[in-house]
C-alpha atoms as a PDB file:
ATOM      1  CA  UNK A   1     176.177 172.321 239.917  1.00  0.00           C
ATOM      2  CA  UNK A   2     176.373 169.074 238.124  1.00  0.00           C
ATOM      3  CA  UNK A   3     179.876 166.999 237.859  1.00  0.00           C
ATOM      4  CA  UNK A   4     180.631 164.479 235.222  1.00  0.00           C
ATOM      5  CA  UNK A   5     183.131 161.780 235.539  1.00  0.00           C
ATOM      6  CA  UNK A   6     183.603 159.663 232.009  1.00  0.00           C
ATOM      7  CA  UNK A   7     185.417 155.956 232.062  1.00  0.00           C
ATOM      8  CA  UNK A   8     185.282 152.729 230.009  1.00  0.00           C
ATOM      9  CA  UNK A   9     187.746 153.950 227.188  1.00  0.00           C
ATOM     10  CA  UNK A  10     190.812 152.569 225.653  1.00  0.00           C
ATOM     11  CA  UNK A  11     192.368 150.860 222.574  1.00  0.00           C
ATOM     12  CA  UNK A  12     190.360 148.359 221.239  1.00  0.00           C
ATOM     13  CA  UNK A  13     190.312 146.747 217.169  1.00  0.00           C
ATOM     14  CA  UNK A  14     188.423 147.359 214.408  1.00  0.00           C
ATOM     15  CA  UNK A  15     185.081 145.782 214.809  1.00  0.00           C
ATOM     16  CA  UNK A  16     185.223 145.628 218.285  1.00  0.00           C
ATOM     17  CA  UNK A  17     183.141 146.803 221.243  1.00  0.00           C
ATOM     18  CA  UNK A  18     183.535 149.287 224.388  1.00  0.00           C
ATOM     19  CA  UNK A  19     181.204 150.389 227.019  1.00  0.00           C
ATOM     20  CA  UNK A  20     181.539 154.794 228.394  1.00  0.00           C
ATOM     21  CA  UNK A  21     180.014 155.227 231.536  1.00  0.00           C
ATOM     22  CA  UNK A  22     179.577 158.541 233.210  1.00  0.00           C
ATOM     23  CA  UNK A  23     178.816 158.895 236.191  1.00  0.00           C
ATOM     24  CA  UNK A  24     176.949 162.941 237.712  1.00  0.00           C
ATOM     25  CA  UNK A  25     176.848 164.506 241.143  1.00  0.00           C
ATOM     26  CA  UNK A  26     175.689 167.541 243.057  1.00  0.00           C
ATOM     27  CA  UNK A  27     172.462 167.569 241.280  1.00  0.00           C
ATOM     28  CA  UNK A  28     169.157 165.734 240.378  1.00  0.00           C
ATOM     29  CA  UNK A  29     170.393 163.551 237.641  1.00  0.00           C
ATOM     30  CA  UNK A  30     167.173 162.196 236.201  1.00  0.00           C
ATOM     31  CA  UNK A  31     165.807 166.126 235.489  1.00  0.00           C
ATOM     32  CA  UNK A  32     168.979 165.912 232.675  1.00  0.00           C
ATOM     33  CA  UNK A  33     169.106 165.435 229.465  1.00  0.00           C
ATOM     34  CA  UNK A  34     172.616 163.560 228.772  1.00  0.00           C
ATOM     35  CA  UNK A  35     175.068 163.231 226.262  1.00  0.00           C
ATOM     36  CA  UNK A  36     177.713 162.110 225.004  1.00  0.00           C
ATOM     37  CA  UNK A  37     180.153 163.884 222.092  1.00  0.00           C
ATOM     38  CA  UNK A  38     183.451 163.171 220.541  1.00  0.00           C
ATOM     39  CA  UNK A  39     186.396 165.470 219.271  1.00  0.00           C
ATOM     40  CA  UNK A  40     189.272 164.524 216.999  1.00  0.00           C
ATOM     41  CA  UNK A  41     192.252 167.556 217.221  1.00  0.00           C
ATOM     42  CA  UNK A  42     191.631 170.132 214.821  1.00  0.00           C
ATOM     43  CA  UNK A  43     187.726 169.448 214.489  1.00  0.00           C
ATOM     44  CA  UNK A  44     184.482 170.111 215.884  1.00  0.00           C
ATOM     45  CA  UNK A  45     183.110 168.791 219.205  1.00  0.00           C
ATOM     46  CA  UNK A  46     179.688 166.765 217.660  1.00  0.00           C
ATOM     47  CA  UNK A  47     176.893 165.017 219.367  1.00  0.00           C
ATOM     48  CA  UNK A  48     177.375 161.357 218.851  1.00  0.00           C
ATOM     49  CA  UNK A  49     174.230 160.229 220.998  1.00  0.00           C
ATOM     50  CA  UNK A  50     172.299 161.777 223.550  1.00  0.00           C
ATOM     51  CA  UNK A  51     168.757 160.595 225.650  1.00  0.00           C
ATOM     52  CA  UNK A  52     166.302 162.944 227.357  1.00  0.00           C
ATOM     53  CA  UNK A  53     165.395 163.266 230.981  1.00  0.00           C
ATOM     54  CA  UNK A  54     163.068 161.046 232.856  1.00  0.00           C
ATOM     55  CA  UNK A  55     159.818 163.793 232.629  1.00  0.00           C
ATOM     56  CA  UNK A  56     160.450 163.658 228.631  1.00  0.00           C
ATOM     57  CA  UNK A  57     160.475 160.125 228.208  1.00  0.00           C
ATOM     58  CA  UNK A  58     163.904 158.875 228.313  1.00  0.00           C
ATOM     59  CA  UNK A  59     164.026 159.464 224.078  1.00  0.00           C
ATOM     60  CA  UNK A  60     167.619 158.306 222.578  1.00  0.00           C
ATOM     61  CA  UNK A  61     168.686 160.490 219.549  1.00  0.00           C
ATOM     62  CA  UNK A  62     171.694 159.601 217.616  1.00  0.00           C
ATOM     63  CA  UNK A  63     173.942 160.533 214.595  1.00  0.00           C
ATOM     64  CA  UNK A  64     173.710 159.000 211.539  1.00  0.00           C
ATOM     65  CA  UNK A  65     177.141 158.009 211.645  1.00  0.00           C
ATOM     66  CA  UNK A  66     176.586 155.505 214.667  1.00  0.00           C
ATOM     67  CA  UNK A  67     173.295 154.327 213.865  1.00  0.00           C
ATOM     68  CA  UNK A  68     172.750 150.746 214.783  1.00  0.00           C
ATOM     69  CA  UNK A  69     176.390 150.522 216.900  1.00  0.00           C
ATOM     70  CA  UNK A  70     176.244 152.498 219.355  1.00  0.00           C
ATOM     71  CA  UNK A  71     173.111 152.757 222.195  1.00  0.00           C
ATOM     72  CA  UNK A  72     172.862 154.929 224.865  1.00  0.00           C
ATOM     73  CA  UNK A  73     171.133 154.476 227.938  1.00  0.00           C
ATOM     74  CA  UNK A  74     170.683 155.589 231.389  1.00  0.00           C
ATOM     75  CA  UNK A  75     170.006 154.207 234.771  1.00  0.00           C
ATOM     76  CA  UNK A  76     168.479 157.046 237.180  1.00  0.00           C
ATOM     77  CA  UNK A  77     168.919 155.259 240.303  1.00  0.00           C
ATOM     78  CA  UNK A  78     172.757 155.041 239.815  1.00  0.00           C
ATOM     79  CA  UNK A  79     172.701 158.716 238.380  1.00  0.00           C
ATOM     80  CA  UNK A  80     174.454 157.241 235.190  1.00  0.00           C
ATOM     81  CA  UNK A  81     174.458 157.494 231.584  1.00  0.00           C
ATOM     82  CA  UNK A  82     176.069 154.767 229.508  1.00  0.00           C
ATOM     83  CA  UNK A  83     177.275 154.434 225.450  1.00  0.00           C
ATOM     84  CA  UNK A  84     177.851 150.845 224.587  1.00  0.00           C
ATOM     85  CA  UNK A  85     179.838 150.888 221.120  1.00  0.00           C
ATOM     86  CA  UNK A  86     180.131 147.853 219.102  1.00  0.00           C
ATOM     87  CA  UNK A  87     181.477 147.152 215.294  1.00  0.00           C
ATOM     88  CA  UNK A  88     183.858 149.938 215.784  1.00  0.00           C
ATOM     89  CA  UNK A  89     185.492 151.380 213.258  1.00  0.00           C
ATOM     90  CA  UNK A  90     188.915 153.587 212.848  1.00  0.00           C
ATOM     91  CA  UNK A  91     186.835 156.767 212.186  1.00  0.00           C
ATOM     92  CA  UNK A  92     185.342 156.387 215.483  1.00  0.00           C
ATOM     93  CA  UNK A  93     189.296 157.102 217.501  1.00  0.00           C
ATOM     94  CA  UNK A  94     188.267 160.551 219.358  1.00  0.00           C
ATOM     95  CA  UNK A  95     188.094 161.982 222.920  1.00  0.00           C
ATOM     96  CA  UNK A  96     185.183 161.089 223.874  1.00  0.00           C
ATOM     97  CA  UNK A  97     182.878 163.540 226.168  1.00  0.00           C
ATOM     98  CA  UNK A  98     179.783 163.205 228.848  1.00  0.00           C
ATOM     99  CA  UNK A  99     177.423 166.171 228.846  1.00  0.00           C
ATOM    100  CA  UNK A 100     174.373 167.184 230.880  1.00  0.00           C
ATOM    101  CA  UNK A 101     171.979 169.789 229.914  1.00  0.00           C
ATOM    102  CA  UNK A 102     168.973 171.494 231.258  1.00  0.00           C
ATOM    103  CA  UNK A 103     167.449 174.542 230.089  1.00  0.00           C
ATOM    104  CA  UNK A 104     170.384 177.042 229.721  1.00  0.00           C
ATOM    105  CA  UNK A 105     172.693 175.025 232.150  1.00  0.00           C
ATOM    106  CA  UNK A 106     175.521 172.835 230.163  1.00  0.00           C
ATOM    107  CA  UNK A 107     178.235 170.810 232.298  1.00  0.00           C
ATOM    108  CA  UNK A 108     180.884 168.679 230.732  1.00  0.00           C
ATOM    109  CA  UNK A 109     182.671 165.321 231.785  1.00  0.00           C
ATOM    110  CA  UNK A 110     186.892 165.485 231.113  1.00  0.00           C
ATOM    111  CA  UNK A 111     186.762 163.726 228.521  1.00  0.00           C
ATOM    112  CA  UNK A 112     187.925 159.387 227.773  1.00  0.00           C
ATOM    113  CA  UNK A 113     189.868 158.427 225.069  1.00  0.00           C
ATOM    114  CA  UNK A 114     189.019 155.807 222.426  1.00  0.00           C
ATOM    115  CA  UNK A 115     191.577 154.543 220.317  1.00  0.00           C
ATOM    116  CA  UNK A 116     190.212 151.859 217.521  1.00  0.00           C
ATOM    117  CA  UNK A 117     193.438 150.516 215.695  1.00  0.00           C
ATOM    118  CA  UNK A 118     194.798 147.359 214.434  1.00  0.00           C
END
């Protein structure tokens, strides 16, 4: 079992920056490939940004829509996955989620608000 605990959001203006951090337990973090994804009520959970486990290379993958803002990165040794956001924009105000994956098993953070608002 693998448990996810998300931090580093809040409200923060237009253009702005913030830095997610998730941190996992009760498993071997670096076999993982992490993620994170963001939800606005009414919508679709979609991946934002996600990275690939140590034995795959570490490869970052992200959505168009965050191209060149946001980076992900993780740091095995402190089993933790990271999404620094800068030049924020309104559109990007959702819950933002931590996810882990490996083969057919799928564990989700609770979830961190960002707010981006003048």
């Amino acid at each position: 079992q693998v448990q996810l605990v998300e931090s580093g959001g809040g409200l923060v203006q237009p253009g702005g920056s913030l830095r997610l951090s998730c941190v996992a337990s009760g498993s071997i973090f670096s076999f993982y490939t992490m993620g994170w994804y963001r939800q606005v009520p009414g919508k679709q959970r979609e991946l934002v940004a996600s990275i690939s486990s140590g034995i795959s290379g570490a490869i970052p993958n992200y959505d168009d829509s965050v191209k060149g803002r946001f980076t992900i990165a993780r740091d095995n040794a402190k089993n933790t996955v990271y999404l620094q956001m800068n030049s924020l924009k309104p559109e990007d105000t959702a819950v933002y989620y931590c996810n882990a994956r490996r083969q057919y098993d799928v564990y989700w953070g609770q979830g961190t608000q960002v707010f981006v608002s003048s």
